[in-house]
C-alpha atoms as a PDB file:
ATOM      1  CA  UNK A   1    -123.135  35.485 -66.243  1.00  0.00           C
ATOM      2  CA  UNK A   2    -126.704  36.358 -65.735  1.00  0.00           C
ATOM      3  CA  UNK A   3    -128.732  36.503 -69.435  1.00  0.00           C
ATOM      4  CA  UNK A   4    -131.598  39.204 -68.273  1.00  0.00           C
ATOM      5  CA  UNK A   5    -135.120  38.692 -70.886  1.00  0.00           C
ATOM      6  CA  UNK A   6    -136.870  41.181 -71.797  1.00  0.00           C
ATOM      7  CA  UNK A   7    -140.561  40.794 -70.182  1.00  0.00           C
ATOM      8  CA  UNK A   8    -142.970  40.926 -73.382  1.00  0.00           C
ATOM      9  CA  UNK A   9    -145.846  42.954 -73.491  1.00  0.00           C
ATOM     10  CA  UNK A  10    -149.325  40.964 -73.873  1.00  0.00           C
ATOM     11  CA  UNK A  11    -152.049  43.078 -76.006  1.00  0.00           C
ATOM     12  CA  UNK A  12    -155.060  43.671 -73.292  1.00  0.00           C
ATOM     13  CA  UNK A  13    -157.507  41.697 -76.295  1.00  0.00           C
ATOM     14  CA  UNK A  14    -155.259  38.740 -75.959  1.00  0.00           C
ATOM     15  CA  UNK A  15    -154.902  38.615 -72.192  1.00  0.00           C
ATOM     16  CA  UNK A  16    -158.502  38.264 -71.906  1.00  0.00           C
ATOM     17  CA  UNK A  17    -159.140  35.444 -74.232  1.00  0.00           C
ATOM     18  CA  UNK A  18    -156.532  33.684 -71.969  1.00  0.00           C
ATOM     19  CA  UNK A  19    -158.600  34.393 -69.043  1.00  0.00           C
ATOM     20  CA  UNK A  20    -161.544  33.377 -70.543  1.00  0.00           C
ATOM     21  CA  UNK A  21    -161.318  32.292 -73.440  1.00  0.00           C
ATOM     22  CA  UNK A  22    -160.078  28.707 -72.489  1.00  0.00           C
ATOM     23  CA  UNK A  23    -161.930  25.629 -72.276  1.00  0.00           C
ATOM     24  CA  UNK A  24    -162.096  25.262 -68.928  1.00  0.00           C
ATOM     25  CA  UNK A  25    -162.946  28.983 -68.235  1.00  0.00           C
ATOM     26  CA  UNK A  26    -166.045  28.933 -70.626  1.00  0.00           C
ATOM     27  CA  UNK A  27    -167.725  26.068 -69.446  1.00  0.00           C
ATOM     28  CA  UNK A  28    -167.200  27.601 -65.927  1.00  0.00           C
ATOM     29  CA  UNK A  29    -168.854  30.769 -67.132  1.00  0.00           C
ATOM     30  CA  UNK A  30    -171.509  28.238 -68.798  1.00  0.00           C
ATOM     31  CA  UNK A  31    -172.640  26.458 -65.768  1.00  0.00           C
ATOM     32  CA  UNK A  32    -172.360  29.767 -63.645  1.00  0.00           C
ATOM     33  CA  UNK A  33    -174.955  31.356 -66.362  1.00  0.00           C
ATOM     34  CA  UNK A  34    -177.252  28.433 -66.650  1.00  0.00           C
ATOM     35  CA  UNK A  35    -177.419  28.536 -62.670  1.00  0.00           C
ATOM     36  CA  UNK A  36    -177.859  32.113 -62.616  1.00  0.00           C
ATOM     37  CA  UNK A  37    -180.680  31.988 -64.853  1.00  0.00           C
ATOM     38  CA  UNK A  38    -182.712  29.225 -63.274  1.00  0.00           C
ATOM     39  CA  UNK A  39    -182.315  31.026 -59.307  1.00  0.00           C
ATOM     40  CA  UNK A  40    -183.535  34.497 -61.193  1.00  0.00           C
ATOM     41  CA  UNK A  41    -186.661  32.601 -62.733  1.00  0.00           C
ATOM     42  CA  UNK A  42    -186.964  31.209 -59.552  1.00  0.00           C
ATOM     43  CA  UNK A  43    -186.981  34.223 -57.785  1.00  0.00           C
ATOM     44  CA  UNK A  44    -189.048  36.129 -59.814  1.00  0.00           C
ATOM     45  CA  UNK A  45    -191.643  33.634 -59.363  1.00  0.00           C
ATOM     46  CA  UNK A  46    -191.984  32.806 -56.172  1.00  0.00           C
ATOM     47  CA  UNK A  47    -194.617  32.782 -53.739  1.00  0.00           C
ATOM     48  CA  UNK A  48    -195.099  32.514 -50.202  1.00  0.00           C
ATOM     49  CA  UNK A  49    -193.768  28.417 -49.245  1.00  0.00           C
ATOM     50  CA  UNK A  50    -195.677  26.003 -47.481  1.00  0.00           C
ATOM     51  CA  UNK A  51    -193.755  24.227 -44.700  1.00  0.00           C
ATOM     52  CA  UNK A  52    -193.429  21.208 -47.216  1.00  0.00           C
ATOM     53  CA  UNK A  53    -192.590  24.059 -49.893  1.00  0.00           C
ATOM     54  CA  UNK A  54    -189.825  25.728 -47.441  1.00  0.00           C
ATOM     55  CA  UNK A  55    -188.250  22.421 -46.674  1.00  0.00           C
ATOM     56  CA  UNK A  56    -187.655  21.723 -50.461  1.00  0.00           C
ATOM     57  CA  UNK A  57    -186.629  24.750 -50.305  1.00  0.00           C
ATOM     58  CA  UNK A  58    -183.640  24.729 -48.227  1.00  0.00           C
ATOM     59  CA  UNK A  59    -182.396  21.363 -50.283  1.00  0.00           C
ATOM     60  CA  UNK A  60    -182.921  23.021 -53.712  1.00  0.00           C
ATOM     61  CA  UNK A  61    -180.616  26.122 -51.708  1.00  0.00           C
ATOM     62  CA  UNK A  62    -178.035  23.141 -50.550  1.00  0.00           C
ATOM     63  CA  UNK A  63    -177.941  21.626 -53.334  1.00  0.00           C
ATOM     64  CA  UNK A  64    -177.855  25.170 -55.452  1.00  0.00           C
ATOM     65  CA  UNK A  65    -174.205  25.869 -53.401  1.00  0.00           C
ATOM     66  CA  UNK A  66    -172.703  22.760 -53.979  1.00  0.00           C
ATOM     67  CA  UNK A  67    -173.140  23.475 -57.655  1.00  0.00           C
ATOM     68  CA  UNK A  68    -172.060  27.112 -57.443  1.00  0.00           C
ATOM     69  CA  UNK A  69    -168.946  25.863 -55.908  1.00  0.00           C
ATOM     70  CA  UNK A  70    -168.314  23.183 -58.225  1.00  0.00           C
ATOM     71  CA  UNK A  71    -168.954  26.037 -61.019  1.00  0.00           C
ATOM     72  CA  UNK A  72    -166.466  28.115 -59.097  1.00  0.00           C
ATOM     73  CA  UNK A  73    -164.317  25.480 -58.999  1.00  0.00           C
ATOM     74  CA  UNK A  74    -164.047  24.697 -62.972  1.00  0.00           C
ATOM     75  CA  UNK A  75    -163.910  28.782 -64.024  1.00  0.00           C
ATOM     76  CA  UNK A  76    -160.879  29.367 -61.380  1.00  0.00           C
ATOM     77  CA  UNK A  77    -158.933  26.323 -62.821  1.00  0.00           C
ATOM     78  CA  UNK A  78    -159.818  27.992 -66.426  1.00  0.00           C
ATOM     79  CA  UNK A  79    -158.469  31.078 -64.889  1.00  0.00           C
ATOM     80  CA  UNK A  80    -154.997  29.442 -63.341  1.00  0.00           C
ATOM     81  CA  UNK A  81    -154.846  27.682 -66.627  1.00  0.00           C
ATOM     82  CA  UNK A  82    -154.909  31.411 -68.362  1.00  0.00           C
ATOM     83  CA  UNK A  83    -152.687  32.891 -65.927  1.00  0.00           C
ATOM     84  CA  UNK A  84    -149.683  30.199 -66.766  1.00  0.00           C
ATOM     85  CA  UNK A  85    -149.920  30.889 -70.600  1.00  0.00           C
ATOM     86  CA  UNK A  86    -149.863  34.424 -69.821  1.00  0.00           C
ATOM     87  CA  UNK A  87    -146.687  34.151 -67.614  1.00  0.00           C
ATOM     88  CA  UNK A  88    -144.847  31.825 -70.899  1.00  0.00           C
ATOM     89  CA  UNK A  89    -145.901  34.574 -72.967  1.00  0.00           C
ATOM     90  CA  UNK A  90    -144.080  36.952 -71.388  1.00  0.00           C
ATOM     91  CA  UNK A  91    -141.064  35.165 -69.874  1.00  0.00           C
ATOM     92  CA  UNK A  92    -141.125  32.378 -72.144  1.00  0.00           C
ATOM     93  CA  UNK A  93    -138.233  31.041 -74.054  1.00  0.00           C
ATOM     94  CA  UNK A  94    -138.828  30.237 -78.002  1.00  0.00           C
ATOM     95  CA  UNK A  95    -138.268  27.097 -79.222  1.00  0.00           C
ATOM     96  CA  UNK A  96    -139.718  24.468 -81.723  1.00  0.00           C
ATOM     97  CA  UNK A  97    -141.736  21.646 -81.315  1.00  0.00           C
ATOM     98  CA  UNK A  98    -142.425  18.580 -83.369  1.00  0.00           C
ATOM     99  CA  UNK A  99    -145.775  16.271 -83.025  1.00  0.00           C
ATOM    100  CA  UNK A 100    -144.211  13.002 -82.206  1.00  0.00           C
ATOM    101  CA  UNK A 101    -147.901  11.690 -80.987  1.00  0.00           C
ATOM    102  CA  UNK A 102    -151.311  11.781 -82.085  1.00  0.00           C
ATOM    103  CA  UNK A 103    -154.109  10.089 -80.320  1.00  0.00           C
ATOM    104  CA  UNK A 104    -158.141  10.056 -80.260  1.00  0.00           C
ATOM    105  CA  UNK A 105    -159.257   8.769 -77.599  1.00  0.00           C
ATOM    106  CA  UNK A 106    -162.905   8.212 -77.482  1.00  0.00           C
ATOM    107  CA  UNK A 107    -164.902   8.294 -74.305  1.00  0.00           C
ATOM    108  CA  UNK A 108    -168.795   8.264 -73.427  1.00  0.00           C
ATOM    109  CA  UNK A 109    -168.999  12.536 -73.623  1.00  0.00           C
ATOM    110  CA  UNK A 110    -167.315  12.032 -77.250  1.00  0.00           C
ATOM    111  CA  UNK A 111    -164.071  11.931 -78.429  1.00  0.00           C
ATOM    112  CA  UNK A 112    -160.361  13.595 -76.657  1.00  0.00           C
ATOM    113  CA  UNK A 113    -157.277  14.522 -79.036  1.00  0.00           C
ATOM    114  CA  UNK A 114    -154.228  13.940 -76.791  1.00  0.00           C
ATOM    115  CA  UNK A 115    -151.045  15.965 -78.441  1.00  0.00           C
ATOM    116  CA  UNK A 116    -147.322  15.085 -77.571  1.00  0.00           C
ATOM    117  CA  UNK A 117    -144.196  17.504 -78.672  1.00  0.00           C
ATOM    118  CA  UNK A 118    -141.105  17.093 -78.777  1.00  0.00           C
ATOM    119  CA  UNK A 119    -138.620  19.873 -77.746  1.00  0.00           C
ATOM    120  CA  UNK A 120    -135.103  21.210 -77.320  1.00  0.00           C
ATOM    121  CA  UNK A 121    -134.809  23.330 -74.244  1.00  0.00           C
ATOM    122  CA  UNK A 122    -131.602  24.364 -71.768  1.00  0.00           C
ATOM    123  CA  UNK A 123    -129.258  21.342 -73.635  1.00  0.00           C
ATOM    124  CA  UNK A 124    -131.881  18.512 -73.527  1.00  0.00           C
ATOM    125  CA  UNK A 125    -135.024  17.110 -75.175  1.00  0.00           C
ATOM    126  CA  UNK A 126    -138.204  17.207 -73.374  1.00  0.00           C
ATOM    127  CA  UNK A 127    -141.845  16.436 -74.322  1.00  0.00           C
ATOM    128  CA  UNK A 128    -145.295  18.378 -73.429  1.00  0.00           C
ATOM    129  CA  UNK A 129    -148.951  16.146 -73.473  1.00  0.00           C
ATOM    130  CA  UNK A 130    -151.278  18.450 -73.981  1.00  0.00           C
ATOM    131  CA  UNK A 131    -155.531  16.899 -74.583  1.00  0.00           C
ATOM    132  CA  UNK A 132    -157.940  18.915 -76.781  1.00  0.00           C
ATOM    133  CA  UNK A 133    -161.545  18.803 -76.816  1.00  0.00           C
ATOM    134  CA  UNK A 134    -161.665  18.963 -80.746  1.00  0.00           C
ATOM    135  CA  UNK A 135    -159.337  17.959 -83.980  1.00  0.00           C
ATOM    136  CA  UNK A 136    -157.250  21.155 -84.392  1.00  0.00           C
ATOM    137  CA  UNK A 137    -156.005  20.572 -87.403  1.00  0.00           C
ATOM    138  CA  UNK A 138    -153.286  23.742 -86.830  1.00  0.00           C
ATOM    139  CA  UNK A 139    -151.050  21.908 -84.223  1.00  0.00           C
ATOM    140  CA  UNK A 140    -150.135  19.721 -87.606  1.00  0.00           C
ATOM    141  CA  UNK A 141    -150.118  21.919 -90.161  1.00  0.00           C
ATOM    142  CA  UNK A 142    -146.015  23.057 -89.835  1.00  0.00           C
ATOM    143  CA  UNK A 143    -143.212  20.249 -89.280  1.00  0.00           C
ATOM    144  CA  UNK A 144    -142.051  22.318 -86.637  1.00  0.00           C
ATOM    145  CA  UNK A 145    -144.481  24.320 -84.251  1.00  0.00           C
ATOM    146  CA  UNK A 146    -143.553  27.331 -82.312  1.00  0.00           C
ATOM    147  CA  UNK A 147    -143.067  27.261 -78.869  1.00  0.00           C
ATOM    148  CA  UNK A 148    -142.399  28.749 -75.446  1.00  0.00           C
ATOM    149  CA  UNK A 149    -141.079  27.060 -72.411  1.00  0.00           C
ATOM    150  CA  UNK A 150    -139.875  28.689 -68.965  1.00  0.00           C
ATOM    151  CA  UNK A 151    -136.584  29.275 -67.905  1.00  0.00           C
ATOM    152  CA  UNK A 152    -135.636  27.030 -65.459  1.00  0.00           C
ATOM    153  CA  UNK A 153    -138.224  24.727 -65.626  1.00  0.00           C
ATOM    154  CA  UNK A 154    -138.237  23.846 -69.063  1.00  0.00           C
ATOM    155  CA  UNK A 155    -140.913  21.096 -68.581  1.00  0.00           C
ATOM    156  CA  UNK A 156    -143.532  24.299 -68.668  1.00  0.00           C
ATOM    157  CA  UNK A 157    -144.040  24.503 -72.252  1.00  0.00           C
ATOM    158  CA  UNK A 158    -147.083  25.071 -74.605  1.00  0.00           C
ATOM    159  CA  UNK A 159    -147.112  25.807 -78.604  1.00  0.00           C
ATOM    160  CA  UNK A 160    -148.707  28.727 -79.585  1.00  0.00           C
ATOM    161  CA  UNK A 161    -150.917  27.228 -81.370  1.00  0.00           C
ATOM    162  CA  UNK A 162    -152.971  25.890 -78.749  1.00  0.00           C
ATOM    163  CA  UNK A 163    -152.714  28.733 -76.660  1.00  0.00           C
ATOM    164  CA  UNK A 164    -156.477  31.007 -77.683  1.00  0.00           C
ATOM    165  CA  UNK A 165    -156.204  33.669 -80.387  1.00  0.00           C
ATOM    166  CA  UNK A 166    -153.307  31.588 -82.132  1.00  0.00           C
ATOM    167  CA  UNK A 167    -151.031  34.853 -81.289  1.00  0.00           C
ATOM    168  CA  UNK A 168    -147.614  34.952 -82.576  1.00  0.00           C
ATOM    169  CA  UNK A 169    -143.769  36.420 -81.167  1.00  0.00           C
ATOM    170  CA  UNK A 170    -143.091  38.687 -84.611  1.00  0.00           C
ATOM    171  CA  UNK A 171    -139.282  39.750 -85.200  1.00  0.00           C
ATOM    172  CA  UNK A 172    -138.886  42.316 -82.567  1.00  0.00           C
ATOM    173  CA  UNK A 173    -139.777  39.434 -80.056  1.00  0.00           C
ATOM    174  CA  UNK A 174    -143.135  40.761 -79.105  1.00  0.00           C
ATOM    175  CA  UNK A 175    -146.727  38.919 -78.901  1.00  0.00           C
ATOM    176  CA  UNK A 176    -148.754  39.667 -81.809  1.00  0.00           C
ATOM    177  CA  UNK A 177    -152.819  39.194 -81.632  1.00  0.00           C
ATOM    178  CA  UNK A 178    -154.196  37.207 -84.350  1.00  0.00           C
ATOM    179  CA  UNK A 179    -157.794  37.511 -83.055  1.00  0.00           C
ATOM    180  CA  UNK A 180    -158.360  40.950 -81.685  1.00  0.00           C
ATOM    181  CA  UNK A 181    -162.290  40.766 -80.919  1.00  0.00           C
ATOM    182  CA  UNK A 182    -162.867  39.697 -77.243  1.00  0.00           C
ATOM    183  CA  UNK A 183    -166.402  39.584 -77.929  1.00  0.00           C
ATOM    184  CA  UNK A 184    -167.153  35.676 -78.644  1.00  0.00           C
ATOM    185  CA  UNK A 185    -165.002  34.898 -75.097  1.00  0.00           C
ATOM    186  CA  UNK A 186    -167.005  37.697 -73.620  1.00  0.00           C
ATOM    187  CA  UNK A 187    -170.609  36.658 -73.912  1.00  0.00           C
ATOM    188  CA  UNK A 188    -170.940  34.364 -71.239  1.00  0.00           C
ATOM    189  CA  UNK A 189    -169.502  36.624 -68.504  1.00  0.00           C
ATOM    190  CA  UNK A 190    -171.789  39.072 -69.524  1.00  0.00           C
ATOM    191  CA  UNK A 191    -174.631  36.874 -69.876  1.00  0.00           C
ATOM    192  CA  UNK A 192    -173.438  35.768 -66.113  1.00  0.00           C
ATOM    193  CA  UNK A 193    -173.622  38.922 -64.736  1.00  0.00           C
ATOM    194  CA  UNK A 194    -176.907  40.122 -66.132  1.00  0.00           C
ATOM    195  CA  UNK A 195    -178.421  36.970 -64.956  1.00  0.00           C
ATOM    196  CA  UNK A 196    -177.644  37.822 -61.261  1.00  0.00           C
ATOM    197  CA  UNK A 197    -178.418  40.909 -61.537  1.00  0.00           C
ATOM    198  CA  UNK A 198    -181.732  39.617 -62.194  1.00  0.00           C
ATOM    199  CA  UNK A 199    -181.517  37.342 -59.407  1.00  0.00           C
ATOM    200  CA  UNK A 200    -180.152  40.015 -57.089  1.00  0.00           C
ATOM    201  CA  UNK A 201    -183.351  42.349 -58.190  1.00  0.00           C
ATOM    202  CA  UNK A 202    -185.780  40.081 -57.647  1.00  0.00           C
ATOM    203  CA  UNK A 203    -185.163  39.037 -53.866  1.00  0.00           C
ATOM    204  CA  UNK A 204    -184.764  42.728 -53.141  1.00  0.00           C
ATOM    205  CA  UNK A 205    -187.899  43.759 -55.040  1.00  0.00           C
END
């Protein structure tokens, strides 16, 4: 017998703080501003290069793509990283989870907070390691934490508490926003964008 789920239905404010809201997606977004805003200066500066000038040049342009693509790099693994919560949100299985392992691990940038839950899923036990860049002091707070894993592959599992926005599956079984303001995951897009358009204006101006 075939047991057909119901697909849930993600709020738009929530599906973009998965996009971009995550760790890895914001400091993608960071280093894509910060690059942004150093090529507009830049461009709105410049003057006509001396051969020793247009040689530099060309490096600082080399060495400008490598970091663009290492940018690149960081916001589409923030992205992928968004697109898998989205896909337990919707298809995911409910479960609960229970912290069987705390650690803080500390390394030269600062300190990691590596997470391990235990849970039940399709007849067996199984446990997700999750690492955090700060103490969240809501993955402890219940004995048992809500989760999602995915059908047939129940090793694909998060809690919903470390998923952004905190959202919640209410009675009827659908996903519930519990921060509705996209603004704070929004800024550095934006901030992105306006800086090359800057960029873009001054080499055509």
């Amino acid at each position: 017998m075939t047991i057909v789920r119901a697909v849930r239905r993600i709020p738009s404010s929530l599906r973009i703080r998965l996009l971009f809201g995550n760790f890895k997606a914001q400091t993608g977004w960071s280093l894509f501003a910060i690059e942004a805003g150093i090529a507009a200066l830049l461009a709105n500066t410049s003057h006509a290069p001396s051969d020793n000038e247009a040689g530099e040049a060309v490096a600082m342009a080399v060495l400008g793509g490598v970091w663009a693509f290492m940018n690149f790099t960081v916001l589409w693994l923030g992205v992928r990283t968004g697109h898998t919560q989205l896909r337990l949100l919707r298809h995911g299985v409910e479960t609960k989870g229970r912290l069987v392992e705390y650690r803080e691990i500390e390394g030269e940038g600062g300190s990691d907070h590596k997470w391990t839950f235990a849970y039940a899923a399709e007849d067996a036990q199984h446990e997700v390691e999750f690492t955090t860049d700060f103490y969240e002091p809501h993955l402890r707070d219940q004995a048992w934490e809500p989760m999602l894993y995915m059908p047939g592959k129940p090793e694909l599992s998060t809690t919903l508490d470390n998923l952004p926005g905190h959202p919640r599956i209410d009675e009827y079984g659908q996903v519930v926003a519990q921060q509705r303001s996209v603004w704070p995951v929004l800024i550095l897009p934006v901030l992105t964008i306006v800086a090359i358009g800057i960029f873009v204006y001054g080499l055509v101006v």
